[in-house]
C-alpha atoms as a PDB file:
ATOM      1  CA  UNK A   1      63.122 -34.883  10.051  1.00  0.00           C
ATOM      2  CA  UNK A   2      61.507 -31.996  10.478  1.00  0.00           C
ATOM      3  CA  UNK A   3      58.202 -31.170  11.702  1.00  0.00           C
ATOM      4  CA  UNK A   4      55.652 -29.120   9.832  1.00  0.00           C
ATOM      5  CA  UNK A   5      54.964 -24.988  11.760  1.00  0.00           C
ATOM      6  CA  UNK A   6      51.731 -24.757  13.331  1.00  0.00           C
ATOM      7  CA  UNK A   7      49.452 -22.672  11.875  1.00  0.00           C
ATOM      8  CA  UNK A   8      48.131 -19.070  12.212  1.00  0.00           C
ATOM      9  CA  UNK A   9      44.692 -20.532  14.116  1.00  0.00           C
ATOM     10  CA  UNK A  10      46.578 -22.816  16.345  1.00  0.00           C
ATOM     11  CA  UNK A  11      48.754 -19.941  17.407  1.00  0.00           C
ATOM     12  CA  UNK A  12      45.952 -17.504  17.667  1.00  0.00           C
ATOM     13  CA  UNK A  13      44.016 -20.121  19.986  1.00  0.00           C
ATOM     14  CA  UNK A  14      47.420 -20.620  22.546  1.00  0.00           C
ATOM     15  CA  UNK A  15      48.158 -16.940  22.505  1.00  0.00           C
ATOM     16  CA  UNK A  16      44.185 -16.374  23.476  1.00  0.00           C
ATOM     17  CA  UNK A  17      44.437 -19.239  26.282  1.00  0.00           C
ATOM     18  CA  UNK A  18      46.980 -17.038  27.690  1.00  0.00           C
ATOM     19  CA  UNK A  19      46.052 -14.074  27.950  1.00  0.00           C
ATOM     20  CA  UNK A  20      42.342 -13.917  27.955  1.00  0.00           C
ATOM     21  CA  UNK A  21      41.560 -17.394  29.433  1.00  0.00           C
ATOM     22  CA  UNK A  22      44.393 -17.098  32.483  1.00  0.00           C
ATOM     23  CA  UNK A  23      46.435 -20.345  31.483  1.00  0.00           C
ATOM     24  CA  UNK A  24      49.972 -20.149  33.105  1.00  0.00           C
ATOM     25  CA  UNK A  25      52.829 -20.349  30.926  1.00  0.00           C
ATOM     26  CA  UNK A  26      53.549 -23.684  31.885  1.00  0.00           C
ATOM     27  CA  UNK A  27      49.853 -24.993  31.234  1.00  0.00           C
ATOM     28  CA  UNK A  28      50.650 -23.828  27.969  1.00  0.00           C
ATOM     29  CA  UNK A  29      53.549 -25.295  27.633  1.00  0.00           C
ATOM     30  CA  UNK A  30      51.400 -28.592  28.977  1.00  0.00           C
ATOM     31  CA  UNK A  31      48.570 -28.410  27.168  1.00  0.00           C
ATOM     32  CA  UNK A  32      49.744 -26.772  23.614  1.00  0.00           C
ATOM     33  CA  UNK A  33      53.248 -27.926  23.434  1.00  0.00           C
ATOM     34  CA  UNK A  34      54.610 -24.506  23.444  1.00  0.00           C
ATOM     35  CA  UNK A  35      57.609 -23.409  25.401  1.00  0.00           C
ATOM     36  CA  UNK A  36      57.065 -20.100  26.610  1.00  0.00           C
ATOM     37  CA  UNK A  37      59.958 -18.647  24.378  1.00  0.00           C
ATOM     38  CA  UNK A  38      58.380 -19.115  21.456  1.00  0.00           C
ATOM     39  CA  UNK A  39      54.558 -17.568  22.935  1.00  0.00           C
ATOM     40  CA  UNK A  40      56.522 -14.330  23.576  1.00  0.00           C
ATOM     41  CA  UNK A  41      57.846 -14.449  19.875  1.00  0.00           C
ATOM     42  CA  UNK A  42      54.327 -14.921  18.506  1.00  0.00           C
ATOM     43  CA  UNK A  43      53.240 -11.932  20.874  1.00  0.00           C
ATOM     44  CA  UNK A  44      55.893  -9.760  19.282  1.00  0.00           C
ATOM     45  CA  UNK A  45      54.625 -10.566  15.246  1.00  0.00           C
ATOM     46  CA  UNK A  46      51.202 -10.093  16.326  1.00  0.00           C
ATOM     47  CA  UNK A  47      52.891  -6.542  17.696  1.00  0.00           C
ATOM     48  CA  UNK A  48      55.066  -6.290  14.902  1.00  0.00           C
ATOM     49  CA  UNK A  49      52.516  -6.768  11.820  1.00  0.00           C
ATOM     50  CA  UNK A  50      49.037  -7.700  13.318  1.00  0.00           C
ATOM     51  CA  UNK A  51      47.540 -10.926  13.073  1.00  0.00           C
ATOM     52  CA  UNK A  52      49.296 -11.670   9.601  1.00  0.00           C
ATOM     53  CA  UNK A  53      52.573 -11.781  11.624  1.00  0.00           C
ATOM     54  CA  UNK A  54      51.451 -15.407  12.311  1.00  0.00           C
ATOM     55  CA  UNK A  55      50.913 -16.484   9.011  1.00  0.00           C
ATOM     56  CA  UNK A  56      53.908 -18.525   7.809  1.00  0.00           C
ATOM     57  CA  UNK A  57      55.648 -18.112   4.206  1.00  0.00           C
ATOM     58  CA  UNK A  58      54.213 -20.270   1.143  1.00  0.00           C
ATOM     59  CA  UNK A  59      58.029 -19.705  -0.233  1.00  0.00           C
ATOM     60  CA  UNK A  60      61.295 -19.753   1.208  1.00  0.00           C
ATOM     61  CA  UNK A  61      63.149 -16.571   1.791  1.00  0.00           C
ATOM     62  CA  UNK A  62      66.279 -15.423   0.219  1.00  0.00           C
ATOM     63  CA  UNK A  63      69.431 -13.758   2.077  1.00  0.00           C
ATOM     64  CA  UNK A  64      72.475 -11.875   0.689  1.00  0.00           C
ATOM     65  CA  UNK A  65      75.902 -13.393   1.758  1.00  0.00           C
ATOM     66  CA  UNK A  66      76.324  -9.777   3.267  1.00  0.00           C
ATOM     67  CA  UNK A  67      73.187  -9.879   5.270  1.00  0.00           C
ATOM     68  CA  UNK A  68      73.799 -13.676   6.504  1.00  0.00           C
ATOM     69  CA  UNK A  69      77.537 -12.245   7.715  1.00  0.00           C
ATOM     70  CA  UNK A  70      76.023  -9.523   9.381  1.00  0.00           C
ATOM     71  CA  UNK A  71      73.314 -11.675  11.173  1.00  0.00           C
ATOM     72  CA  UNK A  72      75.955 -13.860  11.984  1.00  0.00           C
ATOM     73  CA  UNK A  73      78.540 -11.173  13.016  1.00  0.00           C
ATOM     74  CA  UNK A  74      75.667  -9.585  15.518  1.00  0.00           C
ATOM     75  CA  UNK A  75      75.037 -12.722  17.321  1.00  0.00           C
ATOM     76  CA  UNK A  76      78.873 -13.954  18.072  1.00  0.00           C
ATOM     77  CA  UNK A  77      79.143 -10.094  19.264  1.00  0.00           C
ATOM     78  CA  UNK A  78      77.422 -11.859  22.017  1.00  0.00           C
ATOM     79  CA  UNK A  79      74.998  -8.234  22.400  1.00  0.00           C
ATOM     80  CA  UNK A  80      71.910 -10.389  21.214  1.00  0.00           C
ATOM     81  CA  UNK A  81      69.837 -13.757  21.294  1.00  0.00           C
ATOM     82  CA  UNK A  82      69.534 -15.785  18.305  1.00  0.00           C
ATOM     83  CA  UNK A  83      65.411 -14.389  18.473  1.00  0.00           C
ATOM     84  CA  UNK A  84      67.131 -10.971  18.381  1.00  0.00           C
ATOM     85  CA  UNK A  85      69.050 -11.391  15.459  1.00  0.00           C
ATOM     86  CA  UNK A  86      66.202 -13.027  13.269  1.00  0.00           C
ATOM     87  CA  UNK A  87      64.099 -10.243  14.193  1.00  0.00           C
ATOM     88  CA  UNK A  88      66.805  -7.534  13.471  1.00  0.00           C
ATOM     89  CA  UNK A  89      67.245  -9.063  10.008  1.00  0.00           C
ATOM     90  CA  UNK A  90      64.238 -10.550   9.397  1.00  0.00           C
ATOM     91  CA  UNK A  91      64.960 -14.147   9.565  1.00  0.00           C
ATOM     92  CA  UNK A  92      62.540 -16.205   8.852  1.00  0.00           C
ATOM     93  CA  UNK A  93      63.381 -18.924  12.202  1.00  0.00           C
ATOM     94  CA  UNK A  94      66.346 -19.576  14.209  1.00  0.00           C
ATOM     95  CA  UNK A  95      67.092 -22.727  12.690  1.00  0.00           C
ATOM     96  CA  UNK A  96      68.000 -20.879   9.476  1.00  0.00           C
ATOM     97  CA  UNK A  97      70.661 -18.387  11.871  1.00  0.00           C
ATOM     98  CA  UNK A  98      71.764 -22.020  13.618  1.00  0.00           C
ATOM     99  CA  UNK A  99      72.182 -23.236   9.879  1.00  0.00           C
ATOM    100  CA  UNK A 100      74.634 -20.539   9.019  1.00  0.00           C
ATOM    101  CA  UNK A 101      76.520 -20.876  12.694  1.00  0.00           C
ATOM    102  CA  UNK A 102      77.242 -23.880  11.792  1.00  0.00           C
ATOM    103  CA  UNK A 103      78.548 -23.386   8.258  1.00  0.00           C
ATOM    104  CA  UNK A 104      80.371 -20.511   9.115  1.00  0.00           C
ATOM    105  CA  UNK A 105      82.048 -22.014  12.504  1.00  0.00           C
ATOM    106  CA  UNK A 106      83.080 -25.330  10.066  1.00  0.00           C
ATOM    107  CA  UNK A 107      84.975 -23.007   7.708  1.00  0.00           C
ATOM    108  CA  UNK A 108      82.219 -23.647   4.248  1.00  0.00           C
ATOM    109  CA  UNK A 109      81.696 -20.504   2.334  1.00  0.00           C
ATOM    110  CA  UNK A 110      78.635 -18.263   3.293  1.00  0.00           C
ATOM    111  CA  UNK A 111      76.786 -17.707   0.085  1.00  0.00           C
ATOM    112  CA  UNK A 112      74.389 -15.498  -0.989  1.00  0.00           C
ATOM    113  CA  UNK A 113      71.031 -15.860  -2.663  1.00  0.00           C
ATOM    114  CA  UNK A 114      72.718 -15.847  -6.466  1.00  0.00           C
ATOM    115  CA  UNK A 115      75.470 -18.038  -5.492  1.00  0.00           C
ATOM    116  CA  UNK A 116      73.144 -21.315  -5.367  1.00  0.00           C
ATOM    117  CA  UNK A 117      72.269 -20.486  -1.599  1.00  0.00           C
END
């Protein structure tokens, strides 16, 4: 079961504990639930595209079998994280890249968004 992304004010409120109210990263990671990796990743959307970089999607995204081979093919390169790859392709999370690992390393087609996936 998954659980449901925290939302643009709850991020907002961690990343300001951090660096304006002088919380360590672990008494984030106490306090908010939030492992550090994922603080730096909100840092870089708020970078990236402002505070609207920490608004979720109301809709899921869509990915071209050719742009799911290519995220896939950059990250078994072994040059990049997984949080490198979803940013290089804009990927929505890593558990979407994890998703197609594991398709792709149990032999199932990769399909694109007009192939039913």
């Amino acid at each position: 079961m998954s659980r449901k992304g925290h939302t643009a004010e709850f991020k907002r409120t961690v990343l300001d504990a951090y660096e304006n109210q002088g919380y360590s990263l672990s008494e984030i990671q106490r306090k908010y639930g939030v492992h550090h990796t994922t603080l730096v990743y909100w840092r870089k959307m708020v970078d990236k595209y402002g505070v609207e970089g920490l608004k979720g999607t109301s809709h899921n995204k869509t990915y071209t079998k050719e742009m799911k081979l290519a995220a896939i093919s950059d990250y078994l390169s072994g040059n990049y994280s997984q949080r490198d790859v979803i940013e290089k392709h804009g990927i929505s999370s890593t558990s979407v890249l994890r998703k197609w690992m594991k398709d792709y390393n149990g032999h199932r087609e990769i399909k694109g968004q007009s192939e039913g996936m």
